[in-house]
Protein backbone atom coordinates (compact mmCIF):
# COMPACT_ATOMS: atom_id res chain seq x y z
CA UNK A 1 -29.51 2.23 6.87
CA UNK A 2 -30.35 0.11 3.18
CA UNK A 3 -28.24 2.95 1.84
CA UNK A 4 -24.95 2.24 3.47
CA UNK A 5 -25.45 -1.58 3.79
CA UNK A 6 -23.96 -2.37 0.78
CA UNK A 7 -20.86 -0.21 1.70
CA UNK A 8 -20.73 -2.23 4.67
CA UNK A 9 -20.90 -5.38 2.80
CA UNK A 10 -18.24 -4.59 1.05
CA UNK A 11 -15.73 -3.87 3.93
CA UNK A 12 -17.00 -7.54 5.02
CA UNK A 13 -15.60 -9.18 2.13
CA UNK A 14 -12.83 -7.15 1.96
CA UNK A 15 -12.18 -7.89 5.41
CA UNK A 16 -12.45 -11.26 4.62
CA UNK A 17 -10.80 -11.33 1.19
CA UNK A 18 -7.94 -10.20 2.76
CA UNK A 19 -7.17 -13.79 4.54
CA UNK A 20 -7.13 -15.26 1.07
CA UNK A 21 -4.87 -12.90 -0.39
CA UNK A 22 -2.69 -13.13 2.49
CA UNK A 23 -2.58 -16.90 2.65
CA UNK A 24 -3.22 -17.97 -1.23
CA UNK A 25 -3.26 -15.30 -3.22
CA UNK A 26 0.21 -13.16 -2.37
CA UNK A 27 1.77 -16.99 -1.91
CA UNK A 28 0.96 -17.58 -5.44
CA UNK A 29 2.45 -15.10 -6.94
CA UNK A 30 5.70 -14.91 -4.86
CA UNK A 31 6.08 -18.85 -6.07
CA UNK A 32 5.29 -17.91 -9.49
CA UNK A 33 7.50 -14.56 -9.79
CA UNK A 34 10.46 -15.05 -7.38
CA UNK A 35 10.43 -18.49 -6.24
CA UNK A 36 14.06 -18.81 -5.62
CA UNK A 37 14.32 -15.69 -3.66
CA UNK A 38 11.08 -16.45 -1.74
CA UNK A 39 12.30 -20.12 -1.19
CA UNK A 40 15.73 -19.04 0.37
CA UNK A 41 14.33 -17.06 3.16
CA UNK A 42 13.13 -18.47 6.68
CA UNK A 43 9.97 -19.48 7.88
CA UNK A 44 9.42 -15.97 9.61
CA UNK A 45 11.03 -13.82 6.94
CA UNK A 46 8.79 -15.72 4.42
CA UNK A 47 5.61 -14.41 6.46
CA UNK A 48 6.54 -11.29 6.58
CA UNK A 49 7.71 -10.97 2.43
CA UNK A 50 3.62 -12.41 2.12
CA UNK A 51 2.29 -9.82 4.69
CA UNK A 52 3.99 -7.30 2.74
CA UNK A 53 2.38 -8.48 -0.91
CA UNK A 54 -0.65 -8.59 0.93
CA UNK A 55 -0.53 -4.98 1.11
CA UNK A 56 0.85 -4.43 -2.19
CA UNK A 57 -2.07 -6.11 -3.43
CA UNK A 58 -4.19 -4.12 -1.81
CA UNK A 59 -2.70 -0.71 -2.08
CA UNK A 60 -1.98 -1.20 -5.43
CA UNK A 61 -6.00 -1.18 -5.90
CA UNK A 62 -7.04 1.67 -3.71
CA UNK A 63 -4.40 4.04 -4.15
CA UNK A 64 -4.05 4.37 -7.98
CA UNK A 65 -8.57 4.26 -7.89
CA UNK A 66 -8.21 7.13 -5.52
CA UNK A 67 -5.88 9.62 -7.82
CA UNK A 68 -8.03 8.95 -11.02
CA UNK A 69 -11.07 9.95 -9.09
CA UNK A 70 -9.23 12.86 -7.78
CA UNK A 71 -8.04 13.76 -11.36
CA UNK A 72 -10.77 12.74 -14.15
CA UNK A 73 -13.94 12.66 -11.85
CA UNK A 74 -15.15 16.36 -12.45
CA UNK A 75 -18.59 15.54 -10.97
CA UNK A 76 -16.53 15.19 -7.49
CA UNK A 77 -14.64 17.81 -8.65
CA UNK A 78 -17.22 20.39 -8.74
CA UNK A 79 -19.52 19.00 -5.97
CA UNK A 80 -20.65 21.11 -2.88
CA UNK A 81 -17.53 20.70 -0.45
CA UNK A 82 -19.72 19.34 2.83
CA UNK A 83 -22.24 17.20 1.60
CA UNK A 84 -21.76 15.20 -1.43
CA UNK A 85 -22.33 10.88 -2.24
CA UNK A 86 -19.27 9.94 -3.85
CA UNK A 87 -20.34 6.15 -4.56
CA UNK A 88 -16.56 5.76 -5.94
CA UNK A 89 -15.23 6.76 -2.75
CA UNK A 90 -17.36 5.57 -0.59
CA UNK A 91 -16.47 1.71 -1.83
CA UNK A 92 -13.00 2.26 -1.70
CA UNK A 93 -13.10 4.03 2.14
CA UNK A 94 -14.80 0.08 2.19
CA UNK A 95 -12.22 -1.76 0.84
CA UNK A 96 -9.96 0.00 3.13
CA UNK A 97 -11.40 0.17 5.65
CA UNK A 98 -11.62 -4.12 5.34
CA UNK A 99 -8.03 -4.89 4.28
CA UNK A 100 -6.64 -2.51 7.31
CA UNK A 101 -8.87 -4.31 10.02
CA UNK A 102 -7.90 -7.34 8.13
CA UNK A 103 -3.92 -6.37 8.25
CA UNK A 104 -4.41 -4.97 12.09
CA UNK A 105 -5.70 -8.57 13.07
CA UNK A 106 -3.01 -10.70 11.03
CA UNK A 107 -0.30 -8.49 12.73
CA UNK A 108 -1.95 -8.67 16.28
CA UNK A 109 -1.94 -12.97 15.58
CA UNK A 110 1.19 -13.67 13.62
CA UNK A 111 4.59 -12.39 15.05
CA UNK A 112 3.78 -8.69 15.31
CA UNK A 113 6.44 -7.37 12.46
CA UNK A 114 5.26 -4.63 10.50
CA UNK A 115 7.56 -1.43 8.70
CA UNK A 116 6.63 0.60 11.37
CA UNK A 117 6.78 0.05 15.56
CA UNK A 118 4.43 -2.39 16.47
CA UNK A 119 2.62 0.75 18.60
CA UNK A 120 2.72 2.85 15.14
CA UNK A 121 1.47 0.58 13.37
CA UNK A 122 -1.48 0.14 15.74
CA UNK A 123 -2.14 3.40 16.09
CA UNK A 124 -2.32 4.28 12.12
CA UNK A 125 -4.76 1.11 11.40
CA UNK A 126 -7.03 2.16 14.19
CA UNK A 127 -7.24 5.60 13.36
CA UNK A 128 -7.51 4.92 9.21
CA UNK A 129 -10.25 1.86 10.00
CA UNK A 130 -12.25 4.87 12.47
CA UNK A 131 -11.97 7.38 9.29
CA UNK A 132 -12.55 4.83 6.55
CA UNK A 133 -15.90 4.02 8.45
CA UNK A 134 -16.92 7.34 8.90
CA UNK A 135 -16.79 8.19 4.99
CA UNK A 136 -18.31 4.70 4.28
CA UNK A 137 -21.28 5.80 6.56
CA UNK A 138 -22.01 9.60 5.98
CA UNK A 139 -21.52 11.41 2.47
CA UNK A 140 -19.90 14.00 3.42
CA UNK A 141 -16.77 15.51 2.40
CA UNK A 142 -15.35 12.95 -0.28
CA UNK A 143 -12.98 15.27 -1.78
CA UNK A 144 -10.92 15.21 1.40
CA UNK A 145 -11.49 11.56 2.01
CA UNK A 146 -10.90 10.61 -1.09
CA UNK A 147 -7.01 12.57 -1.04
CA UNK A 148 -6.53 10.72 2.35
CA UNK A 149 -7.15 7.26 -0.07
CA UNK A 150 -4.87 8.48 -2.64
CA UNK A 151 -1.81 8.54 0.04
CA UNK A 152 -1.54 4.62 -0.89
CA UNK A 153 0.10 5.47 -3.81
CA UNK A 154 3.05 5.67 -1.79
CA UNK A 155 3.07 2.90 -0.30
CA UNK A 156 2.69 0.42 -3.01
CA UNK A 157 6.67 1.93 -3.25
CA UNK A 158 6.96 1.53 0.27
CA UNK A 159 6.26 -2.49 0.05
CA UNK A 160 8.35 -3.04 -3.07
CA UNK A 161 10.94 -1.51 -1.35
CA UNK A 162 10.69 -3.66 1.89
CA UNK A 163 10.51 -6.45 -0.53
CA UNK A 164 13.62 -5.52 -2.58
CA UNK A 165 15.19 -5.28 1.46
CA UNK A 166 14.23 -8.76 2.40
CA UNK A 167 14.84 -10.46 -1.02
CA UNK A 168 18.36 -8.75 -0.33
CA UNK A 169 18.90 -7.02 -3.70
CA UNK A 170 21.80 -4.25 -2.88
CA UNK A 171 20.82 -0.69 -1.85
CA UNK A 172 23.29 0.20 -4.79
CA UNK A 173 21.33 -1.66 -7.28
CA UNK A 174 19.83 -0.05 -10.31
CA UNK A 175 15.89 -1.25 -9.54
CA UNK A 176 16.73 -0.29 -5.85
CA UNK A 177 17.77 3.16 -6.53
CA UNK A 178 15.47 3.66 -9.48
CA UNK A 179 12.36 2.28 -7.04
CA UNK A 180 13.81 4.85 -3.90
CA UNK A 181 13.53 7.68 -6.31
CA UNK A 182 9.56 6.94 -7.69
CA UNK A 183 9.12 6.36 -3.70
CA UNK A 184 10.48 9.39 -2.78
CA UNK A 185 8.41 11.40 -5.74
CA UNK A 186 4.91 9.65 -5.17
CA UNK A 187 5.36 10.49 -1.36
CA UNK A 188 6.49 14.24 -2.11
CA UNK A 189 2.83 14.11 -3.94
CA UNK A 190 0.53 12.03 -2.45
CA UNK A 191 1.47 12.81 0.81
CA UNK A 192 2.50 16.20 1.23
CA UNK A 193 1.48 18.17 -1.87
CA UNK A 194 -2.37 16.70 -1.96
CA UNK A 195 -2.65 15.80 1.43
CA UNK A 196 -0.73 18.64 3.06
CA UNK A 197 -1.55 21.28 0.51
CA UNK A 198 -4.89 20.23 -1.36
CA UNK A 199 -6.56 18.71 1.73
CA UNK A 200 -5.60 19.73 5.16
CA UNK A 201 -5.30 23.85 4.89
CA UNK A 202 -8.42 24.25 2.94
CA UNK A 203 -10.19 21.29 5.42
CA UNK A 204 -8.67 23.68 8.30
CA UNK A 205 -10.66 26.86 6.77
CA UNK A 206 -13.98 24.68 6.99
CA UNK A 207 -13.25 23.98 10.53
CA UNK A 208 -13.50 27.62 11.14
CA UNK A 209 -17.11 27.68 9.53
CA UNK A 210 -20.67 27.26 11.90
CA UNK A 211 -21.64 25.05 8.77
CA UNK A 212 -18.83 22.50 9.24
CA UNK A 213 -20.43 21.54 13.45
CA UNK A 214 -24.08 21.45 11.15
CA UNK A 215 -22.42 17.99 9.79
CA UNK A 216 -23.12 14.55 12.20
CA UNK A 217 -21.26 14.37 15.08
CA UNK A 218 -18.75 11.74 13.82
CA UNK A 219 -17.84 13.60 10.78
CA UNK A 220 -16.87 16.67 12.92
CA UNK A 221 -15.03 14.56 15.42
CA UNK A 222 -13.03 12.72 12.36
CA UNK A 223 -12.22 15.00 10.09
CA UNK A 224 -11.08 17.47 13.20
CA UNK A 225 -9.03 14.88 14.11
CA UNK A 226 -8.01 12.61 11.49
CA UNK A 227 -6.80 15.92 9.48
CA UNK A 228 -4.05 16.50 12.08
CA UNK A 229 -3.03 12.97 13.13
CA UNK A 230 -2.18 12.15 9.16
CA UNK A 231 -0.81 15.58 8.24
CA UNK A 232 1.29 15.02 11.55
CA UNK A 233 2.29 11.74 11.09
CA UNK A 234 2.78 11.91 7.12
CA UNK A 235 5.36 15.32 7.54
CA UNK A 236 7.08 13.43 10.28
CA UNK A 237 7.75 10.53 8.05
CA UNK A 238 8.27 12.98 5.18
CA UNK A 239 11.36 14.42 7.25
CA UNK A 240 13.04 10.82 8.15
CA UNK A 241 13.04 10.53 4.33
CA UNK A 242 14.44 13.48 3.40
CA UNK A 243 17.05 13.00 6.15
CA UNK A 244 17.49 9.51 4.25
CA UNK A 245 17.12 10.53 0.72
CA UNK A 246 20.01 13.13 1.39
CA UNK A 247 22.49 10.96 3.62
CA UNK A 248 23.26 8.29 1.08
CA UNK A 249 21.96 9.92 -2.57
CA UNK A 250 19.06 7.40 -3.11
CA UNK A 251 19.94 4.09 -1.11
CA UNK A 252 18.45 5.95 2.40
CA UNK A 253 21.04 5.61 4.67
CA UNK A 254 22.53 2.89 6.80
CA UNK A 255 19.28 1.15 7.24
CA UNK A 256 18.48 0.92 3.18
């Protein structure tokens, strides 16, 4: 138990942390580097631009963290697949792990708006906090995990171009259609090369193996099912884009 306290720690105060970025911190700078665009919006527009630096913040952190460890961290790299303490990943399956229980709350007590259905949305915070936890806990499998954390890359995109939405900068616009294409790249990687390709067939092969059930119970039960609700959920997404991405060149459609 002393081992994983400290992991646990940290998701506290990331937990926590994530109230002051959400009601200081992503104020600040949305004062400091847009204050005329923040200032024109509405009261409830307004909390929704800040919930949405929030998770830039945040994402911005964890997801870049994640691909360096996947790409210069050859200890990981070369580790036994099943078993292997990853301290690197381990804090950032903490951090968020703390910022999406964090989110999950201030979406649940503020007005509910999120990019997603309120019921998606749900649904993708419980089922990342349940996995985050797991790999925080047991030290097992951190390549995988760790390819799951990289997948905020994309979304760092994702909340700049929500941003760029509410702020009302045209679809047409050269920093909306230049940020639409990076989107549309880091998502093609992130999220369907390394998670598709890199993580979930050879995780699939391990499922097939009598050493995979020798892991604890919750690892078996995650990574069984965490593997197919993000592959599932990430292609589906991947297809609304493309559908996008091809219906209006790089301004995605009617909705932009």
């Amino acid at each position: 138990m002393a081992s994983i306290f400290h992991y646990l720690v940290v998701a506290l105060c990331s937990f926590l942390g994530y109230f002051v970025v959400y009601s200081k911190l992503a104020p600040l700078l949305l004062k400091t580097l847009v204050f005329r665009l923040y200032s024109s919006l509405d009261k409830s527009r307004q909390v929704y631009v800040t919930y949405l630096t929030a998770s830039l913040i945040y994402t911005s952190v964890v997801g870049p963290c994640a691909l360096l460890v996947h790409h210069f961290d050859q200890d990981l790299a070369k580790s036994a697949v099943l078993r292997y303490d990853s301290p690197a990943v381990r804090y950032m399956s903490a951090i968020l792990l703390g910022y999406t229980a964090g989110e999950t709350v201030k979406t649940l007590a503020v007005d509910g708006r999120t990019d997603l259905s309120l019921s998606e949305s749900l649904v993708h915070h419980v089922v990342t906090c349940c996995a985050t936890l797991v790999t925080c806990v047991y030290p097992c499998l951190p390549v995988y995990a760790n390819l799951v954390l990289a997948t905020e890359c994309s979304t760092i995109w994702l909340n700049i171009r929500l941003l760029l939405k509410e702020f009302g900068i045209p679809k047409s616009s050269a920093i909306n259609r230049f940020n639409n294409l990076v989107f549309f790249l880091v998502f093609s990687y992130v999220r369907v090369w390394l998670l598709v390709i890199r993580m979930y067939i050879p995780l699939t092969s391990l499922l097939l193996t009598k050493e995979f059930y020798a892991l604890e119970a919750p690892v078996v039960v995650t990574f069984a099912f965490c593997s197919q609700f993000f592959v599932f959920i990430n292609l589906t997404w991947y297809r609304r884009l493309c559908r996008r991405f091809r219906s209006n060149d790089l301004g995605y459609g009617k909705d932009g």
